[in-house]
N, C-alpha and C. Protein backbone atom coordinates (compact mmCIF):
# COMPACT_ATOMS: atom_id res chain seq x y z
N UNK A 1 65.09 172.90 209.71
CA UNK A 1 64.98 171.47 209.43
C UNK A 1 63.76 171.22 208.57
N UNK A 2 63.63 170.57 207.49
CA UNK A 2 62.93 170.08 206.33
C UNK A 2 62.14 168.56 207.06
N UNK A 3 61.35 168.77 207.12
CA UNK A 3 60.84 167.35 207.35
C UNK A 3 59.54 167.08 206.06
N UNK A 4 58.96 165.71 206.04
CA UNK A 4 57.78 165.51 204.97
C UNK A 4 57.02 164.35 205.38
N UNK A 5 55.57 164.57 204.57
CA UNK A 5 55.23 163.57 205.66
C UNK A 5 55.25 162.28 204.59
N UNK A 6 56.36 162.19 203.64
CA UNK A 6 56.23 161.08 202.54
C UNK A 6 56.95 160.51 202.94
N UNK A 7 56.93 159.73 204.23
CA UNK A 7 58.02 158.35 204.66
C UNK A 7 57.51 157.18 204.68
N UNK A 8 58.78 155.99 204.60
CA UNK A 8 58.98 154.89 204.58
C UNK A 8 59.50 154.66 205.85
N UNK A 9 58.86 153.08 206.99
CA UNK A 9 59.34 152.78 207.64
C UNK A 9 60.06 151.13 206.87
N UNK A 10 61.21 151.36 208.04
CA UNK A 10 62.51 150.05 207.37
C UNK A 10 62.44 149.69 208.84
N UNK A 11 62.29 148.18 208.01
CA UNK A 11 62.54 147.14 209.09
C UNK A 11 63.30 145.88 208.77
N UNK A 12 64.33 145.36 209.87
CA UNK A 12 65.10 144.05 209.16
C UNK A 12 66.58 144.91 209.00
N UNK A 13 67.29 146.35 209.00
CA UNK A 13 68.40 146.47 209.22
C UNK A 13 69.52 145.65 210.38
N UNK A 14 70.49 145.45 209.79
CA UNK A 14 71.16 144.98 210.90
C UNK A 14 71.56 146.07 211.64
N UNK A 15 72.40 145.93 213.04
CA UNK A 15 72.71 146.92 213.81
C UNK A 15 73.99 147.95 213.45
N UNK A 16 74.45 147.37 212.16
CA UNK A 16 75.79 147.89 212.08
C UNK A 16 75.38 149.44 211.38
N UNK A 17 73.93 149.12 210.72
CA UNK A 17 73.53 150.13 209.63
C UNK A 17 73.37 151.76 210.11
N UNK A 18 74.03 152.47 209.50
CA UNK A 18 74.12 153.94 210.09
C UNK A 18 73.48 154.74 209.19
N UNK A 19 72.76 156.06 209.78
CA UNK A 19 71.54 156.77 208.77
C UNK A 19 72.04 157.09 207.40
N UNK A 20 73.67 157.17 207.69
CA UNK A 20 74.08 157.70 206.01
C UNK A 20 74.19 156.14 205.29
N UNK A 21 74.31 155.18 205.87
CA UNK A 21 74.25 154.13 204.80
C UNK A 21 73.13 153.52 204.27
N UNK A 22 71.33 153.92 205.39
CA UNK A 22 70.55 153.96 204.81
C UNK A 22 70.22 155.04 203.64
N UNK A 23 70.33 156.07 203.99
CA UNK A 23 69.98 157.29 202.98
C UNK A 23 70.62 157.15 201.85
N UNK A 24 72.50 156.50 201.69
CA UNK A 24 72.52 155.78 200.26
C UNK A 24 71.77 155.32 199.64
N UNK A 25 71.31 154.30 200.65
CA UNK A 25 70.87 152.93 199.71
C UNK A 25 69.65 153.18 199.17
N UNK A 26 68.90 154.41 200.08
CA UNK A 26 67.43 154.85 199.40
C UNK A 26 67.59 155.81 198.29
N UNK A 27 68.90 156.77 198.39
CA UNK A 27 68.52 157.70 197.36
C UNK A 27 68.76 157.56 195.57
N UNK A 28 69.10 155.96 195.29
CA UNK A 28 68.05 156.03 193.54
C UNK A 28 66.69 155.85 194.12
N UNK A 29 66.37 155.84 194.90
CA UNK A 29 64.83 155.92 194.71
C UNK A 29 64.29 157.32 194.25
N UNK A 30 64.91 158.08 194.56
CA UNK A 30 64.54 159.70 194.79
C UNK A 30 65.40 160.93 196.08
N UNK A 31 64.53 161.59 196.09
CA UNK A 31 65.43 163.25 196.83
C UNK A 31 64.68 162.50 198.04
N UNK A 32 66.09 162.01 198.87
CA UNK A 32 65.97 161.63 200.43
C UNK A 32 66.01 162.91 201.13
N UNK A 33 65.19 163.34 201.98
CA UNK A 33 65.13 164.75 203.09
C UNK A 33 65.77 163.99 204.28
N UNK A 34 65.47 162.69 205.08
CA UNK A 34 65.97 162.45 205.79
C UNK A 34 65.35 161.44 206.48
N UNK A 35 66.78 160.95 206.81
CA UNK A 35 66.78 158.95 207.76
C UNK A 35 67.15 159.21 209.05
N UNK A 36 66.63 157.87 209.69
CA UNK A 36 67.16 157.85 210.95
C UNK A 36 67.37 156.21 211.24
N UNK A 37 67.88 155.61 212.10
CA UNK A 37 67.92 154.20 212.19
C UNK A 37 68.00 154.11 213.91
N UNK A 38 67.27 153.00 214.21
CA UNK A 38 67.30 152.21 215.66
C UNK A 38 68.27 151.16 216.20
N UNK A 39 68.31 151.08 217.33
CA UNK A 39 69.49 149.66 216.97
C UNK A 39 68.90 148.26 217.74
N UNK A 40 67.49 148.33 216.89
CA UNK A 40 66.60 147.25 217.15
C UNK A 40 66.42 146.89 215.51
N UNK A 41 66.72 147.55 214.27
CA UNK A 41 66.74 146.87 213.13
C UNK A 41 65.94 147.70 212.94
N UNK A 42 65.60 148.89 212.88
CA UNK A 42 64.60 150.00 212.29
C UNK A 42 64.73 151.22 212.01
N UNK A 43 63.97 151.60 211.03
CA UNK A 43 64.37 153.31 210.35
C UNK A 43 63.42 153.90 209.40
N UNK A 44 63.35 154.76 209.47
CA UNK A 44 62.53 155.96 208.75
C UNK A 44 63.27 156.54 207.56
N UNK A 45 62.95 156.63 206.31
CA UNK A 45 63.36 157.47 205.47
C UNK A 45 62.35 158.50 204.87
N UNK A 46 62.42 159.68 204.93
CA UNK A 46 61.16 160.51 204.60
C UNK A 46 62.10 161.07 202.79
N UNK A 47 61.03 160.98 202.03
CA UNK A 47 61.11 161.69 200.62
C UNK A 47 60.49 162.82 200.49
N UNK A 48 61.06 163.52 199.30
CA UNK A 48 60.39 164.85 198.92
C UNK A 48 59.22 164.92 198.04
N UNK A 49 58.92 163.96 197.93
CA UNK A 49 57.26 163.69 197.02
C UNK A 49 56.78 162.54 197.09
N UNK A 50 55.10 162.27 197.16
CA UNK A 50 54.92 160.92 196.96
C UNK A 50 55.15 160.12 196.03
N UNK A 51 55.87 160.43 194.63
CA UNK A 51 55.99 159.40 193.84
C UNK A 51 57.41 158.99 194.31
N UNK A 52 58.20 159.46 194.95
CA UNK A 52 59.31 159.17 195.32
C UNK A 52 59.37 157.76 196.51
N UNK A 53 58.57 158.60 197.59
CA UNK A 53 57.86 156.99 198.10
C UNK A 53 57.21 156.30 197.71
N UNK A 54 56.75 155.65 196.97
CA UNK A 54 55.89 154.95 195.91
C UNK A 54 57.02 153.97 195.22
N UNK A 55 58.05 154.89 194.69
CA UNK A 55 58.75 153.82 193.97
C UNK A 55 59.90 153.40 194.90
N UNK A 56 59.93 154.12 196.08
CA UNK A 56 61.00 153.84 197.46
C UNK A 56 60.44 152.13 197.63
N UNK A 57 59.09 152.57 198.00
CA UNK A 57 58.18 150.91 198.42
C UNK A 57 58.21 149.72 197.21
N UNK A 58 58.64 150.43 196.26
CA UNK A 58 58.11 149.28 195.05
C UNK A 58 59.71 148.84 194.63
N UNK A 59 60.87 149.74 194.90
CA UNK A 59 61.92 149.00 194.43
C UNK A 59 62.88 148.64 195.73
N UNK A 60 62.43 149.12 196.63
CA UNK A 60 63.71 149.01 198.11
C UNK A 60 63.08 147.97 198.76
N UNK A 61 61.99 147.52 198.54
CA UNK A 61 61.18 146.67 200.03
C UNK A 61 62.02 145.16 199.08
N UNK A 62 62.43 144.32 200.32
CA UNK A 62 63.31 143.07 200.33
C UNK A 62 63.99 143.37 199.28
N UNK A 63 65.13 144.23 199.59
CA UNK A 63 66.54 144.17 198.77
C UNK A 63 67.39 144.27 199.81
N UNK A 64 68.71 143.86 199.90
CA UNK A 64 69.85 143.75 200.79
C UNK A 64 70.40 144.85 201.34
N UNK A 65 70.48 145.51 202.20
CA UNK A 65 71.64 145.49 202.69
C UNK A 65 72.40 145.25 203.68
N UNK A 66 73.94 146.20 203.53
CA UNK A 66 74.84 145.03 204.28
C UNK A 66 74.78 143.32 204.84
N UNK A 67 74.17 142.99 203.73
CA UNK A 67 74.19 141.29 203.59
C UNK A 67 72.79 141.12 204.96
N UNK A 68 71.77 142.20 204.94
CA UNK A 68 70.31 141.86 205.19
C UNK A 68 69.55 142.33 204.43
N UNK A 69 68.34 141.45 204.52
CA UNK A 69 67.74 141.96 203.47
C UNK A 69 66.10 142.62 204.43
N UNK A 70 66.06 143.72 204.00
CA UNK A 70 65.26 144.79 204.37
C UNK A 70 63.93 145.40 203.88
N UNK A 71 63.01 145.22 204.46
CA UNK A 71 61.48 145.50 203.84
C UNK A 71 61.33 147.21 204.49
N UNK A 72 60.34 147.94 203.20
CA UNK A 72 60.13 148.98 202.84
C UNK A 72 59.04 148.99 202.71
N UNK A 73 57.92 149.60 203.65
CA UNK A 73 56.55 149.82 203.63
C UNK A 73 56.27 151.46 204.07
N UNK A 74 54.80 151.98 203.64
CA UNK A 74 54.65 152.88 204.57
C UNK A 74 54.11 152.94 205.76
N UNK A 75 54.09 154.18 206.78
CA UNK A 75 53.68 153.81 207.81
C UNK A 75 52.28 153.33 207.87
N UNK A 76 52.10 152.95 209.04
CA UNK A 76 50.77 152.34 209.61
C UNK A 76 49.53 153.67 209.19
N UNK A 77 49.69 154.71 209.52
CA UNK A 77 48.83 155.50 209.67
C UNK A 77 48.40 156.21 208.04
N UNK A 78 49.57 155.43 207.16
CA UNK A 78 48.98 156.02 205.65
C UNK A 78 48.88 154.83 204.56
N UNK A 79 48.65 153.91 205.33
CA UNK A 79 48.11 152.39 204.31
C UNK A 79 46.53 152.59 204.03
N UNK A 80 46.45 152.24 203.16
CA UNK A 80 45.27 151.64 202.76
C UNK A 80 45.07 149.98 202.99
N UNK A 81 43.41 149.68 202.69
CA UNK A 81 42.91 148.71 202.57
C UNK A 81 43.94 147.95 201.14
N UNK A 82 43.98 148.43 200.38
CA UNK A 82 44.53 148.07 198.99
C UNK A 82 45.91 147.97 199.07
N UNK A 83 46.85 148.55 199.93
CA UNK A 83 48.13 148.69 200.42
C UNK A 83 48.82 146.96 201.36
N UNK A 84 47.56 146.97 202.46
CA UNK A 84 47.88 146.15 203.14
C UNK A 84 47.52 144.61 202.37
N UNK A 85 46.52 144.23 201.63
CA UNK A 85 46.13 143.31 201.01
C UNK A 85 47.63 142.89 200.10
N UNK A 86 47.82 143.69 199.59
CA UNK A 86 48.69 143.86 198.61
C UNK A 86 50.31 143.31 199.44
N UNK A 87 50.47 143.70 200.91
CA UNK A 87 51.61 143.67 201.29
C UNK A 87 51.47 142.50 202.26
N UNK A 88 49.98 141.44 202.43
CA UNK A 88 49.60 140.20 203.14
C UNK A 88 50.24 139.47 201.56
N UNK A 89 49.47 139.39 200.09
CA UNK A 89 50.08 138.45 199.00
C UNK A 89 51.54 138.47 198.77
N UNK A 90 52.42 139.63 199.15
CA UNK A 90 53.72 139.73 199.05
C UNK A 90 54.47 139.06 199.82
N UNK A 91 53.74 138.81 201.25
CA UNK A 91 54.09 138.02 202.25
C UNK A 91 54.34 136.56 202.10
N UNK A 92 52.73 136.42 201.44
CA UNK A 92 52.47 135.07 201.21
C UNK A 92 53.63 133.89 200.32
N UNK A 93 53.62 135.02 199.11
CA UNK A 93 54.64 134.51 197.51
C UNK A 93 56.33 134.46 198.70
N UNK A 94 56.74 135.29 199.43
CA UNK A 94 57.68 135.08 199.87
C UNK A 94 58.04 133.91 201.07
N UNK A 95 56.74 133.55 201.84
CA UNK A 95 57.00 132.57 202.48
C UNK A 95 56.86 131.14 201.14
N UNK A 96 56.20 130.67 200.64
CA UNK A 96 56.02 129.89 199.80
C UNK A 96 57.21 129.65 199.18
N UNK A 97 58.07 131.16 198.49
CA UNK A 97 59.66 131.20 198.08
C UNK A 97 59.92 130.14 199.40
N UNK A 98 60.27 130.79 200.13
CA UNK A 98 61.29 130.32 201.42
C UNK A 98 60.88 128.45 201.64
N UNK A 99 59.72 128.33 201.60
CA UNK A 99 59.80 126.87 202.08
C UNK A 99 60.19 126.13 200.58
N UNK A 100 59.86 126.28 199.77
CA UNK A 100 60.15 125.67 198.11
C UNK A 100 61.59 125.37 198.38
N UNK A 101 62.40 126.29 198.56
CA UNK A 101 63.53 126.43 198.63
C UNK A 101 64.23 125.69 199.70
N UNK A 102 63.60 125.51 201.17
CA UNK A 102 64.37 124.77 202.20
C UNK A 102 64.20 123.04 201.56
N UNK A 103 63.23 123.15 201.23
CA UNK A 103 62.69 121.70 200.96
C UNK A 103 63.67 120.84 199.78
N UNK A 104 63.77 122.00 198.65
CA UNK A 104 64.24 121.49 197.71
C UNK A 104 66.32 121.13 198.01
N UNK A 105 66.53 121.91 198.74
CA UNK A 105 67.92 122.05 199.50
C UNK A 105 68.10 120.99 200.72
N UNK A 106 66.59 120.47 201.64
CA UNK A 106 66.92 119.57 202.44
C UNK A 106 66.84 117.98 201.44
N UNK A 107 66.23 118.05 200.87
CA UNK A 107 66.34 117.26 199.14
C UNK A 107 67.67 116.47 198.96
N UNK A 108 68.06 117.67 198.51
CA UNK A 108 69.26 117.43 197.73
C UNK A 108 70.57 116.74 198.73
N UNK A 109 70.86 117.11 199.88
CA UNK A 109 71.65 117.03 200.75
C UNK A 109 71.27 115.50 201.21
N UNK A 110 70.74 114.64 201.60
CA UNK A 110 70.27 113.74 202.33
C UNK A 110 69.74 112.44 201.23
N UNK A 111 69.96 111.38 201.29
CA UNK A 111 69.55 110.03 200.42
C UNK A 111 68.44 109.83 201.07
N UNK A 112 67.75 109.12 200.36
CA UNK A 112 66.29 109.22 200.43
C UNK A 112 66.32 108.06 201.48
N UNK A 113 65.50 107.33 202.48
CA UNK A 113 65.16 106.18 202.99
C UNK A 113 65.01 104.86 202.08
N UNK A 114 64.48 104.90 200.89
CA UNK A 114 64.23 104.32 199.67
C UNK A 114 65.81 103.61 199.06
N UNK A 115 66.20 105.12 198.85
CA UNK A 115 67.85 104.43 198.23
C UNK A 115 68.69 103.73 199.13
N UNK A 116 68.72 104.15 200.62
CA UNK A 116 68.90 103.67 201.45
C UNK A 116 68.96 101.91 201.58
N UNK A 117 68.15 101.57 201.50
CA UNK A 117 67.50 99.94 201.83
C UNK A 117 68.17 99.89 200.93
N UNK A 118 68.08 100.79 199.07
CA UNK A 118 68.59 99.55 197.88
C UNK A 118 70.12 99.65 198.06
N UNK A 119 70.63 100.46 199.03
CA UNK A 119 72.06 100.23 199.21
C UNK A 119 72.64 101.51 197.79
N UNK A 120 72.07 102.70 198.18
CA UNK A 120 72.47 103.96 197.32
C UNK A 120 72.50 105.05 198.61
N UNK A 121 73.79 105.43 198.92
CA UNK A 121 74.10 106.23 199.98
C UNK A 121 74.82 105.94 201.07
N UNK A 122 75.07 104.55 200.92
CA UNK A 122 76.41 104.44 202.62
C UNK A 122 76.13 102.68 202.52
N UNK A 123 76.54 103.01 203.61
CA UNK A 123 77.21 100.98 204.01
C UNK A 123 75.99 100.81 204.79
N UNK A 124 75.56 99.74 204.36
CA UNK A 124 74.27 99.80 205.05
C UNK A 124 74.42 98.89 206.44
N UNK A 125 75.38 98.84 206.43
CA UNK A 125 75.87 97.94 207.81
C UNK A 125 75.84 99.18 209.18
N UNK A 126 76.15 100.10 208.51
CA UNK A 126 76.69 100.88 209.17
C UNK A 126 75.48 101.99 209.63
N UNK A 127 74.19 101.69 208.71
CA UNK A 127 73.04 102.75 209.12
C UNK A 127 72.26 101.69 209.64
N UNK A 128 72.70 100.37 209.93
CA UNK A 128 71.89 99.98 210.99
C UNK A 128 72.43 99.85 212.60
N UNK A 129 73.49 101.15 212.52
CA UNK A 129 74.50 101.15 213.76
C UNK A 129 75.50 100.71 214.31
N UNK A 130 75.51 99.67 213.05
CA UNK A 130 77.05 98.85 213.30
C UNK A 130 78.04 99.17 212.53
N UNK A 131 79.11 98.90 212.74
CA UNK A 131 80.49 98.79 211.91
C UNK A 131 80.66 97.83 211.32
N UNK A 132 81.17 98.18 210.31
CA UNK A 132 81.21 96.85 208.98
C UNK A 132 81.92 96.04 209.64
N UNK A 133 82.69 95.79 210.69
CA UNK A 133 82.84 94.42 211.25
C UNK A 133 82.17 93.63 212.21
N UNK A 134 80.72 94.35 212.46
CA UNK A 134 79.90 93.97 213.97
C UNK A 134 80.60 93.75 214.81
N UNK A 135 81.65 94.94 215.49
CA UNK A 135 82.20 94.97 216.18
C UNK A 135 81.01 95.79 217.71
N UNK A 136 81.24 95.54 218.70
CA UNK A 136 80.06 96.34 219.53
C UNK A 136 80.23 97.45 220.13
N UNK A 137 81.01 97.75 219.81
CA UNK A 137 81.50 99.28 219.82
C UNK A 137 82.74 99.24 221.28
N UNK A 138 82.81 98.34 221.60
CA UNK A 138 84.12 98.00 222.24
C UNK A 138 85.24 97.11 222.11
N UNK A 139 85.16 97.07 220.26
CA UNK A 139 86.13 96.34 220.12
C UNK A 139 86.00 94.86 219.81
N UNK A 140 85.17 94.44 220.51
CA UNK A 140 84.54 93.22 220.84
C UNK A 140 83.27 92.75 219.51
N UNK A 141 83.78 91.45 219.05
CA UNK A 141 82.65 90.86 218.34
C UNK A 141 81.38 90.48 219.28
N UNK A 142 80.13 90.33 218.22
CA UNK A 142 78.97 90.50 218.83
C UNK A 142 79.07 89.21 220.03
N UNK A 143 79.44 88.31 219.73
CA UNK A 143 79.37 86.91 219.71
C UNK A 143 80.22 86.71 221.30
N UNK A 144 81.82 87.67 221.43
CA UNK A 144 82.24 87.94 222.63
C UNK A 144 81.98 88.24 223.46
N UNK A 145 81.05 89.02 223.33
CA UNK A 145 80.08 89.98 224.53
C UNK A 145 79.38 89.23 225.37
């Protein structure tokens, strides 16, 4: 058995993911020696040189698969100071992505409060809880009740 100590830990697999469908998905990176996967969303891929992990980390970390998308770091015990800094700003640009994006999508979906009042987005009879006939919700005018 070939082992090396040039691995990548993967985290964020779904459970369906099996070592040969990781070791696909890693080997354009380079000569995969060998994967393993957890069925907590985790896995090891070891390469046959460090430039191989190098560009494992620089082109596999948050790319998909099987419709998750999966980060590619090395282990804990062979980061650097310059590694981890580097993989806190990657963090950062990606949460910043993520909220830009909910915001601009909860946006779009929903009329503003503003248009609202000027009567742009619905019956405004009706977003003050009533039915366009002020009926009281039993049928009954307000006035019957």
């Amino acid at each position: 058995l070939r082992r090396s100590e040039f691995r990548v830990i993967v985290s964020g697999l779904p459970p369906s993911v099996s070592w040969q469908d990781l070791k696909d998905h890693c080997r354009p990176a380079g000569d995969v020696i060998y994967t393993d996967v957890d069925r907590q969303g985790g896995g090891i891929v070891e390469f046959a040189n460090k430039a191989d992990q190098e560009y494992a980390i620089a082109k596999l970390d948050d790319t998909e698969l099987k419709k998750a998308f999966i980060r590619v770091k090395k282990p804990k015990e062979q980061m650097t100071e310059s590694d981890r800094s580097r993989s806190r700003e990657r963090q950062r640009d990606r949460d910043r992505r993520a909220r830009k994006t909910s915001r601009s999508r909860s946006r779009s979906r929903s009329t503003s409060r503003s248009d609202r009042r000027r009567g742009r987005g619905g019956d405004e009879e009706e977003e003050r809880g009533r039915g366009k006939d002020d009926r009281d919700g039993k049928g009954r005018k307000d006035d019957d009740a």
